[in-house]
PDB file of N, CA and C in Angstrom:
ATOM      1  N   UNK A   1     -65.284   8.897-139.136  1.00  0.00           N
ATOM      2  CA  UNK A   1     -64.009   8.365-138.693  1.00  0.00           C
ATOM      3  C   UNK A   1     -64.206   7.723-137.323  1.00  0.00           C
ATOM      4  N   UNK A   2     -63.985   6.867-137.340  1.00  0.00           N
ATOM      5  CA  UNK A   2     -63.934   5.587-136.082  1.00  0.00           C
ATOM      6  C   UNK A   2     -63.043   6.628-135.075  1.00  0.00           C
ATOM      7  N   UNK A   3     -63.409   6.624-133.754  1.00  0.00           N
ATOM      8  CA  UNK A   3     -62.663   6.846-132.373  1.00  0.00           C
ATOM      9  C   UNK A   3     -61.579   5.696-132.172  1.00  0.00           C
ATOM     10  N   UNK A   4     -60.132   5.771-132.064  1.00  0.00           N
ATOM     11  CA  UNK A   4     -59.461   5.348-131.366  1.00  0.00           C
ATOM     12  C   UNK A   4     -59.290   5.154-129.992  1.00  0.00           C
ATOM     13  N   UNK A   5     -59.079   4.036-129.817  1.00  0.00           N
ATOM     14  CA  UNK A   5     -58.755   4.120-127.720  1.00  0.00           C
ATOM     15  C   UNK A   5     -57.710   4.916-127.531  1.00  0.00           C
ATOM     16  N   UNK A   6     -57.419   5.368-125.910  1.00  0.00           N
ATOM     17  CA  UNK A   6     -56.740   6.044-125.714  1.00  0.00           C
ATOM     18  C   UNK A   6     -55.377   5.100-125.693  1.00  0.00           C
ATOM     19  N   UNK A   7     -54.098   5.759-125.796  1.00  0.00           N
ATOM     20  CA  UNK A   7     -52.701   5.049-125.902  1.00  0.00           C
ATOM     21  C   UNK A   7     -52.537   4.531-124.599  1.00  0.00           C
ATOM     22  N   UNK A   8     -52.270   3.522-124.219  1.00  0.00           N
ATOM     23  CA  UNK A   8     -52.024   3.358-123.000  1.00  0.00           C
ATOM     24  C   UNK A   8     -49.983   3.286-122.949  1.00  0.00           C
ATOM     25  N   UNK A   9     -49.500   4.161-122.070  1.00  0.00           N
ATOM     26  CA  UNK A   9     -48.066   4.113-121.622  1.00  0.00           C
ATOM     27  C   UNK A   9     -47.425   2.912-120.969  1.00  0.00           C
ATOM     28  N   UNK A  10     -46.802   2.857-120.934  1.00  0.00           N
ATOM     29  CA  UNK A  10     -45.753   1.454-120.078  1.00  0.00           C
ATOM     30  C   UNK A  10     -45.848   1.854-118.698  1.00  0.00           C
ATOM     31  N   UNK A  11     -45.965   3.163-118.542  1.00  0.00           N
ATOM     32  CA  UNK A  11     -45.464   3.773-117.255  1.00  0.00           C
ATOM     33  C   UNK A  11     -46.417   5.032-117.445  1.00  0.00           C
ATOM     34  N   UNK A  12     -46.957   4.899-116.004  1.00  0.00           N
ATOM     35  CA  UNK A  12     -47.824   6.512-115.937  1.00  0.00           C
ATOM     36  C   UNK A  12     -47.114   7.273-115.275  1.00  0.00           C
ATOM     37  N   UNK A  13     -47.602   8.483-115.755  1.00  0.00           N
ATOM     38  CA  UNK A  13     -46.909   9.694-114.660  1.00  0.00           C
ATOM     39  C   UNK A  13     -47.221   9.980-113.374  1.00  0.00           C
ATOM     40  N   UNK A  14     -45.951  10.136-112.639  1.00  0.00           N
ATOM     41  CA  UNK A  14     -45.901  10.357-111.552  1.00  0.00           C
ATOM     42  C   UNK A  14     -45.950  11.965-110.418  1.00  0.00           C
ATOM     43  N   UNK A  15     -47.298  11.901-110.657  1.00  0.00           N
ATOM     44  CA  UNK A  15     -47.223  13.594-110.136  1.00  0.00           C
ATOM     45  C   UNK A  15     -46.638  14.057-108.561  1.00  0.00           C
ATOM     46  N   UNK A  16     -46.346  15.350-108.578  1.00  0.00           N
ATOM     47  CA  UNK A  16     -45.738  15.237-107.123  1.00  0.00           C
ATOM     48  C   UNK A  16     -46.948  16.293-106.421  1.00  0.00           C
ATOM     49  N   UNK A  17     -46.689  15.792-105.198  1.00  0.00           N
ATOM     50  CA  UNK A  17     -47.426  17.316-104.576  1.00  0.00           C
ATOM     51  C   UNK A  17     -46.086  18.176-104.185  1.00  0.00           C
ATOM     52  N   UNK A  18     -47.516  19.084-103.204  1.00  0.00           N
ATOM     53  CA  UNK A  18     -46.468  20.323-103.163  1.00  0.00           C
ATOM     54  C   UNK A  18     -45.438  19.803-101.941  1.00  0.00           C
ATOM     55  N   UNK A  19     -46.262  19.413-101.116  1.00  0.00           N
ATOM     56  CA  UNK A  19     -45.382  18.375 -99.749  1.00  0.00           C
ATOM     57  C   UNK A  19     -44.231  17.873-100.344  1.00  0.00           C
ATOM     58  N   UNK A  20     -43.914  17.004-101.487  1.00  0.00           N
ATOM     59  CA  UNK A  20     -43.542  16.457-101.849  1.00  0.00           C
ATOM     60  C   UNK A  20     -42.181  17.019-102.481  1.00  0.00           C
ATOM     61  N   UNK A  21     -42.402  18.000-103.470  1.00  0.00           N
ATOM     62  CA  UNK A  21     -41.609  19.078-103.979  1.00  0.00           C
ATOM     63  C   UNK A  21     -41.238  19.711-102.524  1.00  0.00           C
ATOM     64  N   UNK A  22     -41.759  20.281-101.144  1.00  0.00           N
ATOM     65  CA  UNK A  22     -40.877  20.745-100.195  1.00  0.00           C
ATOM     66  C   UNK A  22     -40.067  20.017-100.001  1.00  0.00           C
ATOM     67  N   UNK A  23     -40.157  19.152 -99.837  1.00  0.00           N
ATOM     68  CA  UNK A  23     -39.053  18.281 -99.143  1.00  0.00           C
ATOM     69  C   UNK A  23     -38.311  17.986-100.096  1.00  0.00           C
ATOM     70  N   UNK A  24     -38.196  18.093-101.024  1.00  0.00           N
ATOM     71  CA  UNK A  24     -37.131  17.302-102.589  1.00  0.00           C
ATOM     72  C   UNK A  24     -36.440  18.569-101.902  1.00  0.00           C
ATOM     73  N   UNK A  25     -36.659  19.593-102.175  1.00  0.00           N
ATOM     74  CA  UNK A  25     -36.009  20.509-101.688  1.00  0.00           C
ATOM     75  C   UNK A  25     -35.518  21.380-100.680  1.00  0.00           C
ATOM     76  N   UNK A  26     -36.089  20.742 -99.546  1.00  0.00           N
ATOM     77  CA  UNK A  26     -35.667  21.223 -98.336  1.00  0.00           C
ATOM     78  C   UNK A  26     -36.268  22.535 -97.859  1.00  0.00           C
ATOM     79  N   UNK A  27     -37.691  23.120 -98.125  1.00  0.00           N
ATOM     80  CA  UNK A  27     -37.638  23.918 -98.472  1.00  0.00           C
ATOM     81  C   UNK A  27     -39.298  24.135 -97.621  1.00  0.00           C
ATOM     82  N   UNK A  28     -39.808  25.184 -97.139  1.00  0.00           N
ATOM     83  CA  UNK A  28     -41.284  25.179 -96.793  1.00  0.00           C
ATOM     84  C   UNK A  28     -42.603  25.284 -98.171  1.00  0.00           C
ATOM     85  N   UNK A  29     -43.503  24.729 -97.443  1.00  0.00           N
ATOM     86  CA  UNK A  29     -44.610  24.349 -98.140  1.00  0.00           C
ATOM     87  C   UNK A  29     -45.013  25.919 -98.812  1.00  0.00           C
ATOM     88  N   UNK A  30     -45.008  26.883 -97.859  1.00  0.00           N
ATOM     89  CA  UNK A  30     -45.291  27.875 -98.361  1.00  0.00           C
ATOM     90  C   UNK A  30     -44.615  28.749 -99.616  1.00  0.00           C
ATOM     91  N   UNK A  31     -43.236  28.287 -99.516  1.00  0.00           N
ATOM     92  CA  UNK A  31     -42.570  28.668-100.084  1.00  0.00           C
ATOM     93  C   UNK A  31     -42.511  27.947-102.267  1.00  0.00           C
ATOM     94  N   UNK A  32     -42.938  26.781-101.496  1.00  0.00           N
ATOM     95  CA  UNK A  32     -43.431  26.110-103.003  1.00  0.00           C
ATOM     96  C   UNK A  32     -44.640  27.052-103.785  1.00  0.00           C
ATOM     97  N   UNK A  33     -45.747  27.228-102.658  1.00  0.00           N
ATOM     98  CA  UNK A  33     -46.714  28.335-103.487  1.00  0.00           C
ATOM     99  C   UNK A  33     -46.698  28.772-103.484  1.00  0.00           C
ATOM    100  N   UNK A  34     -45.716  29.692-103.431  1.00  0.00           N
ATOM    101  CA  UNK A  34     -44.873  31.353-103.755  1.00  0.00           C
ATOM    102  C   UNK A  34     -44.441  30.946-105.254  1.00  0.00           C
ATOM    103  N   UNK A  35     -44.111  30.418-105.439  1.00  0.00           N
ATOM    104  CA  UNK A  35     -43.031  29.913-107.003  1.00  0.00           C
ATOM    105  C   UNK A  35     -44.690  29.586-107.766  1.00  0.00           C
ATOM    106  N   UNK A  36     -45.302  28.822-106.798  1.00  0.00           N
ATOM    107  CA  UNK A  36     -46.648  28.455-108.137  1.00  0.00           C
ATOM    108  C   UNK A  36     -47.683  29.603-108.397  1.00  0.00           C
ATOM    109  N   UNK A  37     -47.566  30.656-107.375  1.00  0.00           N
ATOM    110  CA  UNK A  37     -48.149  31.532-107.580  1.00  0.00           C
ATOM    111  C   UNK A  37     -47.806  32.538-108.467  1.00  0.00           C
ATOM    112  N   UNK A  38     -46.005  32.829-108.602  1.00  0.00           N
ATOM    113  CA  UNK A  38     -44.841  33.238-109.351  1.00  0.00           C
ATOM    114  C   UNK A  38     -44.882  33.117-110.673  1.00  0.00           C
ATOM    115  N   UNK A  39     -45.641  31.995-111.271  1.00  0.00           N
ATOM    116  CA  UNK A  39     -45.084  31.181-112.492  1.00  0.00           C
ATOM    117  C   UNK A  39     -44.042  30.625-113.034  1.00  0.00           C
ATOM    118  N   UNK A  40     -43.165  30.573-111.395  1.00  0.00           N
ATOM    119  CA  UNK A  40     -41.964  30.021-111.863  1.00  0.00           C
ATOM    120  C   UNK A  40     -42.110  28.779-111.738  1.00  0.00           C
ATOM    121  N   UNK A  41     -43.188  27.892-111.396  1.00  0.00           N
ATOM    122  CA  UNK A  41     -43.041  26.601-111.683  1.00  0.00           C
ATOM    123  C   UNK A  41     -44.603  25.920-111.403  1.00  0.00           C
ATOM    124  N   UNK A  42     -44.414  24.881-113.177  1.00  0.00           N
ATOM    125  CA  UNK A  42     -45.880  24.547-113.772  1.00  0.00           C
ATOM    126  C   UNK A  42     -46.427  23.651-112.824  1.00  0.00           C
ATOM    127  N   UNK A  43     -47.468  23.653-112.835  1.00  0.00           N
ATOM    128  CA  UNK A  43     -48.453  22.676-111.859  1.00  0.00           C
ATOM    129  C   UNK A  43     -49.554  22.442-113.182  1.00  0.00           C
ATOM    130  N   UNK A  44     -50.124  21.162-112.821  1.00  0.00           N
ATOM    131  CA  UNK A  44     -51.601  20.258-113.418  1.00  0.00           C
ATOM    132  C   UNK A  44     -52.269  20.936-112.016  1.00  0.00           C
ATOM    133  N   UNK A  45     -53.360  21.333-112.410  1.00  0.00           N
ATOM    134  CA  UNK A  45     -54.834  21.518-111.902  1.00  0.00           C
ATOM    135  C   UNK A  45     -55.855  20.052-111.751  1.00  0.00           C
ATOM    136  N   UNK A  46     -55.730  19.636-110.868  1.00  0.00           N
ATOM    137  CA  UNK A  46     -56.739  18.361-110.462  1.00  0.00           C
ATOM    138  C   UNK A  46     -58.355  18.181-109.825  1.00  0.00           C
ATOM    139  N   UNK A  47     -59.026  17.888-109.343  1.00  0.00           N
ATOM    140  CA  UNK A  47     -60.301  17.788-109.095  1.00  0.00           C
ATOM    141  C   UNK A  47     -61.443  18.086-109.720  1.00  0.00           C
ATOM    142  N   UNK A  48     -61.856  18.527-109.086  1.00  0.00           N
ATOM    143  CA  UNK A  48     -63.820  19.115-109.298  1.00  0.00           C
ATOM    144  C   UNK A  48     -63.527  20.563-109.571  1.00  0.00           C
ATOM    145  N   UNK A  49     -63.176  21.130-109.092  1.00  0.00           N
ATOM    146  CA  UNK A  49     -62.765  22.629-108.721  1.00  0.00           C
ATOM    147  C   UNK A  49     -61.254  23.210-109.641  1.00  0.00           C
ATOM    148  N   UNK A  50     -60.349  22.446-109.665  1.00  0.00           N
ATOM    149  CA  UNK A  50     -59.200  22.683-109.654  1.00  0.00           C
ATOM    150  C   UNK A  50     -58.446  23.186-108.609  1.00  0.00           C
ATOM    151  N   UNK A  51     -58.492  23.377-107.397  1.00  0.00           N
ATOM    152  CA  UNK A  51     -58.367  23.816-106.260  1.00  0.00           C
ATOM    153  C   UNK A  51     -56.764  22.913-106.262  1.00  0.00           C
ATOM    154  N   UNK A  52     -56.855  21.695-106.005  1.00  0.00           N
ATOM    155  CA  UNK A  52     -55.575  20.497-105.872  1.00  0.00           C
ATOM    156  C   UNK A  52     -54.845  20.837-107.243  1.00  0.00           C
ATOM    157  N   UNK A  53     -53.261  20.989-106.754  1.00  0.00           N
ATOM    158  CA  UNK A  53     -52.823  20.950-107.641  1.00  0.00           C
ATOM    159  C   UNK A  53     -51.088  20.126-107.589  1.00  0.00           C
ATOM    160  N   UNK A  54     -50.823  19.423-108.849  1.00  0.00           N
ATOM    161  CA  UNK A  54     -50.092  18.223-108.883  1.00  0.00           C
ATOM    162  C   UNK A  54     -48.358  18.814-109.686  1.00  0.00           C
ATOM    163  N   UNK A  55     -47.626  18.736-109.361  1.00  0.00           N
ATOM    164  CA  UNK A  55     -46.479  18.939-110.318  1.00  0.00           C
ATOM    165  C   UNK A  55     -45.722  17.811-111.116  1.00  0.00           C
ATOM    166  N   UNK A  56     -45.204  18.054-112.297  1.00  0.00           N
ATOM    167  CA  UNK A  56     -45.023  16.558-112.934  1.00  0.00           C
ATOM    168  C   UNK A  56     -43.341  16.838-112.537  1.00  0.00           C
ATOM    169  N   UNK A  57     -42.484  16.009-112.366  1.00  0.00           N
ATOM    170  CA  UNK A  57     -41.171  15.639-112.223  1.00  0.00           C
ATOM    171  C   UNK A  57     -40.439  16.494-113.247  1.00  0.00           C
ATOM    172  N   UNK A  58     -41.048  16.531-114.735  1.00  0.00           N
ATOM    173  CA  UNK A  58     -40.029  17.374-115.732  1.00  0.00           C
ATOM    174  C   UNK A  58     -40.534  18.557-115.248  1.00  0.00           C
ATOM    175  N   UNK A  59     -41.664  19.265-115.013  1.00  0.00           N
ATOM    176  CA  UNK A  59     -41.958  20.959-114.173  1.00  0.00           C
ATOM    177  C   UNK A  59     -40.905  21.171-113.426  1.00  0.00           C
ATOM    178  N   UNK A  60     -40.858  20.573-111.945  1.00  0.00           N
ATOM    179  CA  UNK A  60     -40.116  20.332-111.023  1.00  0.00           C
ATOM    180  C   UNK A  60     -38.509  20.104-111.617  1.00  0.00           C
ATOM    181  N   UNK A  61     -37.754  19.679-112.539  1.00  0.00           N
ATOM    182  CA  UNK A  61     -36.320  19.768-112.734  1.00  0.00           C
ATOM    183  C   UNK A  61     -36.446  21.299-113.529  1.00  0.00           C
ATOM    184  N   UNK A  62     -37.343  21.350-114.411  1.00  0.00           N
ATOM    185  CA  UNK A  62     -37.322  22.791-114.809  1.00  0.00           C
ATOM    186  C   UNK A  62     -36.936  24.077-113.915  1.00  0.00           C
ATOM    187  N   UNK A  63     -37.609  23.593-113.032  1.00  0.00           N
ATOM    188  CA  UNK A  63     -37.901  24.906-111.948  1.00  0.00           C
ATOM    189  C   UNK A  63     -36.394  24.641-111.235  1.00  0.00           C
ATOM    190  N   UNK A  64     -36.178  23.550-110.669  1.00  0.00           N
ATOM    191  CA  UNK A  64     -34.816  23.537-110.124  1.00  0.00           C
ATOM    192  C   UNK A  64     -33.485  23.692-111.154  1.00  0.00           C
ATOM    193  N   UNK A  65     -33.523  23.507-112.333  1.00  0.00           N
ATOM    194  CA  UNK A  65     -32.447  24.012-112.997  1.00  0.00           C
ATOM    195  C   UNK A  65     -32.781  25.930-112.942  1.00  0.00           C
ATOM    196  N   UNK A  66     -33.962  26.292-113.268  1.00  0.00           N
ATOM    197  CA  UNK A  66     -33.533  27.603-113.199  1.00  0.00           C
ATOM    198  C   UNK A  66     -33.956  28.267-112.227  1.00  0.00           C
ATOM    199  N   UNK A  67     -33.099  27.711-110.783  1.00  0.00           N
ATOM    200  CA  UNK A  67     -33.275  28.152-109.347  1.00  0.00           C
ATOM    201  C   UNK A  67     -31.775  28.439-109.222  1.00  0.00           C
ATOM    202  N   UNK A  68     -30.921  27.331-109.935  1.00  0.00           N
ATOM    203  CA  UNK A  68     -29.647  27.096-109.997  1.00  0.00           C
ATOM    204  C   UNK A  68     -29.043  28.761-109.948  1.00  0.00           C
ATOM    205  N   UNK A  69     -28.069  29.142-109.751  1.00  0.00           N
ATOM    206  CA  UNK A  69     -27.181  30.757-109.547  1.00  0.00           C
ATOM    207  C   UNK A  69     -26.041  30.518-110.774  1.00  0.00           C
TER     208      UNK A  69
END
């Protein structure tokens, strides 16, 4: 069976950091990797290592809808 190319999207995803997610939310850096450490909210693993890690926009509304009271 022949390999297909990969699909290419209209639009790539836009990952956030954690900087990034603080401030959406007003909120300290540390406090973001409390929640990623938590499992309350998904992160992509990036690099050589996996050390860097990226949050996608639907993670991030996830996590803020069920932050909601």
């Amino acid at each position: 069976m022949p390999k297909l190319p990969p699909k290419k999207t209209d639009k790539p995803c836009t990952l956030l950091t954690v900087k990034d997610v603080a401030e959406a939310d007003n909120c300290s850096e540390k406090t973001v990797r409390r929640a990623i450490a938590a499992g309350l909210l998904e992160v992509v693993r990036v690099g050589p290592t996996g050390h860097m890690v990226r949050i996608t926009p639907a993670a991030h509304a996830a996590y803020r809808q069920a932050a909601r009271w």
